[in-house]
Protein backbone atom coordinates (compact mmCIF):
# COMPACT_ATOMS: atom_id res chain seq x y z
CA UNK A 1 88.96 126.64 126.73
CA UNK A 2 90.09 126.23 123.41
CA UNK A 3 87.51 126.77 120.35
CA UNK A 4 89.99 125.86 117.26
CA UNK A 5 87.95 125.94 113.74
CA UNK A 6 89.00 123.17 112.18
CA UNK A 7 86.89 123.72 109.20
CA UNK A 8 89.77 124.95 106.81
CA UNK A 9 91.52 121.31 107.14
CA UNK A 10 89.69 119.75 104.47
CA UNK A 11 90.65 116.33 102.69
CA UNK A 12 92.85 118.58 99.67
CA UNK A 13 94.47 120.58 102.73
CA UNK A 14 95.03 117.64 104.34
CA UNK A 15 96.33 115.37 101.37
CA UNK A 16 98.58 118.15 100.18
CA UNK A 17 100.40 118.11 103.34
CA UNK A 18 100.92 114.54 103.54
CA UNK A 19 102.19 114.75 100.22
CA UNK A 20 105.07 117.06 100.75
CA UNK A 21 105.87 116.28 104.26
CA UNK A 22 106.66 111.98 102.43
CA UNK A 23 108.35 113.88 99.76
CA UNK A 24 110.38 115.94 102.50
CA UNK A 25 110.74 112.74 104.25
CA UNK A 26 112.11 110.49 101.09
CA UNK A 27 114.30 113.35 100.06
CA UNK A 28 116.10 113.33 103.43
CA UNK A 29 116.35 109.66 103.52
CA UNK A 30 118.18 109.80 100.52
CA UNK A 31 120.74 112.85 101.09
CA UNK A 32 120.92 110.34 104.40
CA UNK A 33 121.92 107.58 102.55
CA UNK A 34 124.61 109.44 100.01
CA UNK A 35 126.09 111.05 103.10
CA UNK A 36 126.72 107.64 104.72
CA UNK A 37 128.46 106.11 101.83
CA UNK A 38 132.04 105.08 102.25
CA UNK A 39 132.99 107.34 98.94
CA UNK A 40 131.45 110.59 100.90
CA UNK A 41 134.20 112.75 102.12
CA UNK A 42 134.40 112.84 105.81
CA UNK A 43 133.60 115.73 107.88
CA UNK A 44 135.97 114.20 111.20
């Protein structure tokens, strides 16, 4: 079967990849949310 080491995710691993993937997530969000806006030029 599978035998995955999963000793390399520790708690800083982990944390720092939480981190950036709610920055990633918050930065999209807001390009979101300034592409949406009636003042945005329209791509149709």
């Amino acid at each position: 079967m599978l035998n995955l080491d999963f000793a390399f995710l520790t708690p800083e691993v982990l944390s720092s990849y939480v981190l950036k993937g709610l920055l990633f997530s918050l930065q999209l969000t807001v390009f979101a949310m300034l592409g949406a806006s009636p003042s945005a030029p329209s791509w149709r």
